[in-house]
C-alpha atoms as a PDB file:
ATOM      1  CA  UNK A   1      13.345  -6.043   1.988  1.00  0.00           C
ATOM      2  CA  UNK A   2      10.749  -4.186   4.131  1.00  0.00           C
ATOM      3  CA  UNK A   3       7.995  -2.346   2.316  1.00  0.00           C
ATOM      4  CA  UNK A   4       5.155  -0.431   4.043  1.00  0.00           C
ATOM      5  CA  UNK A   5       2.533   0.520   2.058  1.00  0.00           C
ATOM      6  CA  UNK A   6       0.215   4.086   2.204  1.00  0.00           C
ATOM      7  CA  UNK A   7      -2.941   5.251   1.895  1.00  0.00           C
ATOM      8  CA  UNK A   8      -5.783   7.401   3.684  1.00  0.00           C
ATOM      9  CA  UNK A   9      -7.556   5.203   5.760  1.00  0.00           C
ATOM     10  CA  UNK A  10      -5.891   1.621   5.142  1.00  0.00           C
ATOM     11  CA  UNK A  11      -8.917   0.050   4.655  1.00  0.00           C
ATOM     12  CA  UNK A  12      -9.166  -0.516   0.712  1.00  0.00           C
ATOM     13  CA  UNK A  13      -5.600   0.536  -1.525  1.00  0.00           C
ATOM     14  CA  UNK A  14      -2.836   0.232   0.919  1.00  0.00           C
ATOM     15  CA  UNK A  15      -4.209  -3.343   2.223  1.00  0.00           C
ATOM     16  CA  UNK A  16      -5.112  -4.531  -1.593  1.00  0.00           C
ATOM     17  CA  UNK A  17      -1.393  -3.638  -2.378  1.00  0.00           C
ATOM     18  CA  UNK A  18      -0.029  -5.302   0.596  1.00  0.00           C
ATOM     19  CA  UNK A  19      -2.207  -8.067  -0.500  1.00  0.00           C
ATOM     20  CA  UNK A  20      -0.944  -8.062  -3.833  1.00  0.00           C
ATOM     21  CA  UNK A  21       2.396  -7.763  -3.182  1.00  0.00           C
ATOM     22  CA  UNK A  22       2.157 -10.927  -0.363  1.00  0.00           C
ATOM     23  CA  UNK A  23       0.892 -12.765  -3.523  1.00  0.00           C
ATOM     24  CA  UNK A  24       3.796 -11.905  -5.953  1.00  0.00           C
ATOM     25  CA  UNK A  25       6.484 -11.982  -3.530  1.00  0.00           C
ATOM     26  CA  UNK A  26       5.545 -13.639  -0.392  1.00  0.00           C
ATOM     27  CA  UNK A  27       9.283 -13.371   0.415  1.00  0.00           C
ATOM     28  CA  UNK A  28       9.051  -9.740   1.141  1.00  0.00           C
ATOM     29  CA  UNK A  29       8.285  -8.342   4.832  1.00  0.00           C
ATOM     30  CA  UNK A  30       5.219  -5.610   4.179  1.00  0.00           C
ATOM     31  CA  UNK A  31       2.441  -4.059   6.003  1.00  0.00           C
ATOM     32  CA  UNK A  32       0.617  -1.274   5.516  1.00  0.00           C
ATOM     33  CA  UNK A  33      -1.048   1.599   7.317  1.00  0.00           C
ATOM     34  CA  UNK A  34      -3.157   4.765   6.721  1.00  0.00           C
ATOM     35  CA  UNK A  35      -2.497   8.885   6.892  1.00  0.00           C
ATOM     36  CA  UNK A  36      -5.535   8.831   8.819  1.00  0.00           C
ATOM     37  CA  UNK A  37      -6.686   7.261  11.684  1.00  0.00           C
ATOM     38  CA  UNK A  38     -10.272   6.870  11.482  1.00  0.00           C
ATOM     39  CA  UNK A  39     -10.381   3.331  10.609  1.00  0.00           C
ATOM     40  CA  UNK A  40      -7.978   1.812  13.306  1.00  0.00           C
ATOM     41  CA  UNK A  41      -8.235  -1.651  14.332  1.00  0.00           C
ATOM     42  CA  UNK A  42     -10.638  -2.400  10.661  1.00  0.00           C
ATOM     43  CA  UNK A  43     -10.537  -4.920   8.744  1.00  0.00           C
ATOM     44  CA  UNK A  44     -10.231  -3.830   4.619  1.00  0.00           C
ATOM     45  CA  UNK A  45     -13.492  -2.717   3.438  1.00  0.00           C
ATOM     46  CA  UNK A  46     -15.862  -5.083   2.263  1.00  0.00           C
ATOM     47  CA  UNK A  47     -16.095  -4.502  -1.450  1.00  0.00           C
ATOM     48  CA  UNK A  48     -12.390  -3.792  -1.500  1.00  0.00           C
ATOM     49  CA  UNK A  49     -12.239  -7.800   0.115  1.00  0.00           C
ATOM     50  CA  UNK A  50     -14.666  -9.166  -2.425  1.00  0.00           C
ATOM     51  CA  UNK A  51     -12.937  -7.565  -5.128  1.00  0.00           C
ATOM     52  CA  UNK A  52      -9.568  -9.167  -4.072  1.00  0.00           C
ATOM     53  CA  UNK A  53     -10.801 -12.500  -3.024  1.00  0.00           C
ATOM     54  CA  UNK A  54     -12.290 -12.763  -6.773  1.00  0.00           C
ATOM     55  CA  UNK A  55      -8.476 -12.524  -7.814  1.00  0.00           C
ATOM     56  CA  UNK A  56      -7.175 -14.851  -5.501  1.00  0.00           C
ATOM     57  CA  UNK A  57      -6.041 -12.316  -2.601  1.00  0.00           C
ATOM     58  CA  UNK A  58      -6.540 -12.956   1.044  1.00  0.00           C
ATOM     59  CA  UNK A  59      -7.217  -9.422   2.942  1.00  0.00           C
ATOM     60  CA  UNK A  60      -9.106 -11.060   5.436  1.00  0.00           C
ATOM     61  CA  UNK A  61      -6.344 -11.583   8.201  1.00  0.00           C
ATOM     62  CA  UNK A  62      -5.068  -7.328   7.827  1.00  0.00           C
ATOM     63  CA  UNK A  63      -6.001  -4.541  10.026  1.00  0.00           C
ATOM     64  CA  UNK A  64      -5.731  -0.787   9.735  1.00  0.00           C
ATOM     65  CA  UNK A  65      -2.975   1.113  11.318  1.00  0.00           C
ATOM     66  CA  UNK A  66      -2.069   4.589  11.439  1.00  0.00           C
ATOM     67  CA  UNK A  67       1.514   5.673   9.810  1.00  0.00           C
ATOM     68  CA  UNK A  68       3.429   6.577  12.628  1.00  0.00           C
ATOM     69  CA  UNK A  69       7.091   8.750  12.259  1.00  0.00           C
ATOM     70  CA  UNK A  70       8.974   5.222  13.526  1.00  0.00           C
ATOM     71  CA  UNK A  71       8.082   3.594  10.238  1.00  0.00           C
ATOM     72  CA  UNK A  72      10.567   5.671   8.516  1.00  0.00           C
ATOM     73  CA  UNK A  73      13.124   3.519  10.504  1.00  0.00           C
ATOM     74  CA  UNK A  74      11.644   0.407  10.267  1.00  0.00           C
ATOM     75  CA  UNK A  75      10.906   0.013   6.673  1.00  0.00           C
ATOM     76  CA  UNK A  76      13.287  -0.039   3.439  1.00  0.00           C
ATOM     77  CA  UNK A  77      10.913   1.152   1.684  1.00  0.00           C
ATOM     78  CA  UNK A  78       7.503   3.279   2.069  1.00  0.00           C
ATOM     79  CA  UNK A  79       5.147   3.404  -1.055  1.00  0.00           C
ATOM     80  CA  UNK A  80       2.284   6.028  -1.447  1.00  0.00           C
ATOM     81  CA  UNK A  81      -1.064   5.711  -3.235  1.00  0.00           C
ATOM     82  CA  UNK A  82      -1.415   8.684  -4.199  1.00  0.00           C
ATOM     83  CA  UNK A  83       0.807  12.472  -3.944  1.00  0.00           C
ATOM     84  CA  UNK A  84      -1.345  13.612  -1.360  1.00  0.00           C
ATOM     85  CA  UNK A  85      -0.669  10.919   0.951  1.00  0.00           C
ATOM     86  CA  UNK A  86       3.157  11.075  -0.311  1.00  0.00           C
ATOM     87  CA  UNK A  87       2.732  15.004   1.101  1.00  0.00           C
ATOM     88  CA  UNK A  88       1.517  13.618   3.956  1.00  0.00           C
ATOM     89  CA  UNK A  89       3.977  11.021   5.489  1.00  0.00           C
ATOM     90  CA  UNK A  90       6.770  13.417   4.025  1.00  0.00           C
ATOM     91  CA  UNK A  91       5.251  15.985   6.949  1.00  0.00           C
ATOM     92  CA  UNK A  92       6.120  13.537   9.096  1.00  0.00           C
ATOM     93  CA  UNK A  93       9.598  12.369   8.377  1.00  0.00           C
ATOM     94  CA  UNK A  94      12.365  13.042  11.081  1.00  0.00           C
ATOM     95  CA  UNK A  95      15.361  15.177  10.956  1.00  0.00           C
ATOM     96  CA  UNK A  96      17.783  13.598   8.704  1.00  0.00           C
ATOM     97  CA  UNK A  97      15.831  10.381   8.203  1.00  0.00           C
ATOM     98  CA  UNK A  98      17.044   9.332   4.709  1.00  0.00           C
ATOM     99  CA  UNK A  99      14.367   6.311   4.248  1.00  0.00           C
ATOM    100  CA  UNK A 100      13.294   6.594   0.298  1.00  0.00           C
ATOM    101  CA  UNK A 101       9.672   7.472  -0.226  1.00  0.00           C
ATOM    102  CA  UNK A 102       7.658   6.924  -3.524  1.00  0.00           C
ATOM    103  CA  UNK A 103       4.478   6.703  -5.244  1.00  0.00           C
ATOM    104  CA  UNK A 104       2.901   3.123  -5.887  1.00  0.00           C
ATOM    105  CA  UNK A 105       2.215   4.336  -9.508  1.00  0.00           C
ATOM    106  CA  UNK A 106       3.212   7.121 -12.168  1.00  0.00           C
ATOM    107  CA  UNK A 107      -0.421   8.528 -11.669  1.00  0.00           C
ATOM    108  CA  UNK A 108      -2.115   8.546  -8.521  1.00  0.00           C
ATOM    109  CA  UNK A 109      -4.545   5.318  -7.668  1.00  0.00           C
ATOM    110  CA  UNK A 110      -8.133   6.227  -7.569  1.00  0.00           C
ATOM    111  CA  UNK A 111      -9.809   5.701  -3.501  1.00  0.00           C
ATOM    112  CA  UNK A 112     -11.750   3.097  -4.775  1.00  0.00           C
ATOM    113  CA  UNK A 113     -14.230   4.053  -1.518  1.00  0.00           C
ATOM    114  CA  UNK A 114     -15.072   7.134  -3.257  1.00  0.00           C
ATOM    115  CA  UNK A 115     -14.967   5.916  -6.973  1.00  0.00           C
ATOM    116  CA  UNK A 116     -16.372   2.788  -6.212  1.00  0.00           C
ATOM    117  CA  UNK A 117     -13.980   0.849  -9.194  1.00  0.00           C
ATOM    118  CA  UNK A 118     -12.712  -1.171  -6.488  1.00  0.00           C
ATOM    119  CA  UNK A 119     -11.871  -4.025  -9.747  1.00  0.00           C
ATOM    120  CA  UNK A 120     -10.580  -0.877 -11.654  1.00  0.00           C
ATOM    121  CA  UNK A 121      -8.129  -0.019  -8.236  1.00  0.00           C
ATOM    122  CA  UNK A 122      -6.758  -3.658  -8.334  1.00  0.00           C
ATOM    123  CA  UNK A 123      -5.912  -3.520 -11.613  1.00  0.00           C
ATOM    124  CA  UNK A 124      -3.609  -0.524 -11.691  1.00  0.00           C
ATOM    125  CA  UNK A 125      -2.647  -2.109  -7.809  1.00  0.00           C
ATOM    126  CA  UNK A 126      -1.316  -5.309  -9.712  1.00  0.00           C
ATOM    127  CA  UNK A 127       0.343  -3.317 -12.763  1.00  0.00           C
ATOM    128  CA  UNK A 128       2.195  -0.942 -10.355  1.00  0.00           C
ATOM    129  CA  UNK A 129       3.275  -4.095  -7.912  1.00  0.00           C
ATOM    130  CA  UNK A 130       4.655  -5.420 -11.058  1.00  0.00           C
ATOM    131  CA  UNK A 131       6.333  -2.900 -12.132  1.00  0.00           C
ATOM    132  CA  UNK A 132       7.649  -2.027  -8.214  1.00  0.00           C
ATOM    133  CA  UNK A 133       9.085  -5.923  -8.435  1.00  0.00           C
ATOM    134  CA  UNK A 134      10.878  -4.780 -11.822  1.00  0.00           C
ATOM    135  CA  UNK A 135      12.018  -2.041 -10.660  1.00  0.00           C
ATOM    136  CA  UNK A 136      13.698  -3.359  -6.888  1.00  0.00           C
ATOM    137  CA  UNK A 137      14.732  -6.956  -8.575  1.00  0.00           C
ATOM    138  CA  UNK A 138      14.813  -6.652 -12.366  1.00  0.00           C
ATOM    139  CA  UNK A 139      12.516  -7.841 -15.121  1.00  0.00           C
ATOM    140  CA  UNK A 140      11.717 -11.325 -13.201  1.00  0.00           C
ATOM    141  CA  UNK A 141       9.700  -9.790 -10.454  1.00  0.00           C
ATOM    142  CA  UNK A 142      11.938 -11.252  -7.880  1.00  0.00           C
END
């Protein structure tokens, strides 16, 4: 299964899920990418890094992207932070493109860059990934 994951700038949620999600089910093809494209080319935020690292998650080796229209085709799966960013990549979704788009979480994850909880984003980051595993492969997680 391919699963991209979504946020603003793919420097601190979408990364720390992909992250996450590497480290549950390493299995699983995944990326991520951001709705915007003002971070391009960076590497996950600092604090967003130090917070993950503390839990045993690599971000190191990722780099922001910019959602593109062509990952509708290329993924199985395309997973949200937040309903605004859900809006967002639903804007750009072609004609009759089917490809099933979600939210990572019930409620919408906080941008740790503005909140600053980046311990308090990994933590509903890990619940939601657990329940996502659930969800796709039943109550093992894989």
């Amino acid at each position: 299964m391919r699963i991209l994951f979504v946020c603003l700038g793919n420097i601190c949620r979408s990364p720390a899920a992909e992250g996450v999600m590497r480290h549950l089910a390493p299995e699983l093809k995944l990326d991520s990418a951001g709705t915007g494209d003002w971070h391009v080319g960076d590497a996950p935020y600092g604090p967003m890094q130090e917070a993950a690292c503390a839990r045993g998650v690599d971000l190191s080796g990722l780099r922001a992207r910019q959602f593109v229209a062509a990952d509708f085709d290329r993924f199985d799966l395309i997973v949200a932070m937040d309903r605004q960013n859900k809006a967002d990549i639903e804007r750009l979704r072609p004609m009759g493109n089917q490809s099933p788009v979600r939210t990572m979480a019930d409620l919408d994850i906080p941008d740790p860059y503005y909140t600053r909880d980046f311990d308090g984003a990994l933590e509903k980051i890990n619940a939601a990934a657990r329940d996502l595993l659930a969800q796709l492969f039943g109550a093992s997680g894989n």
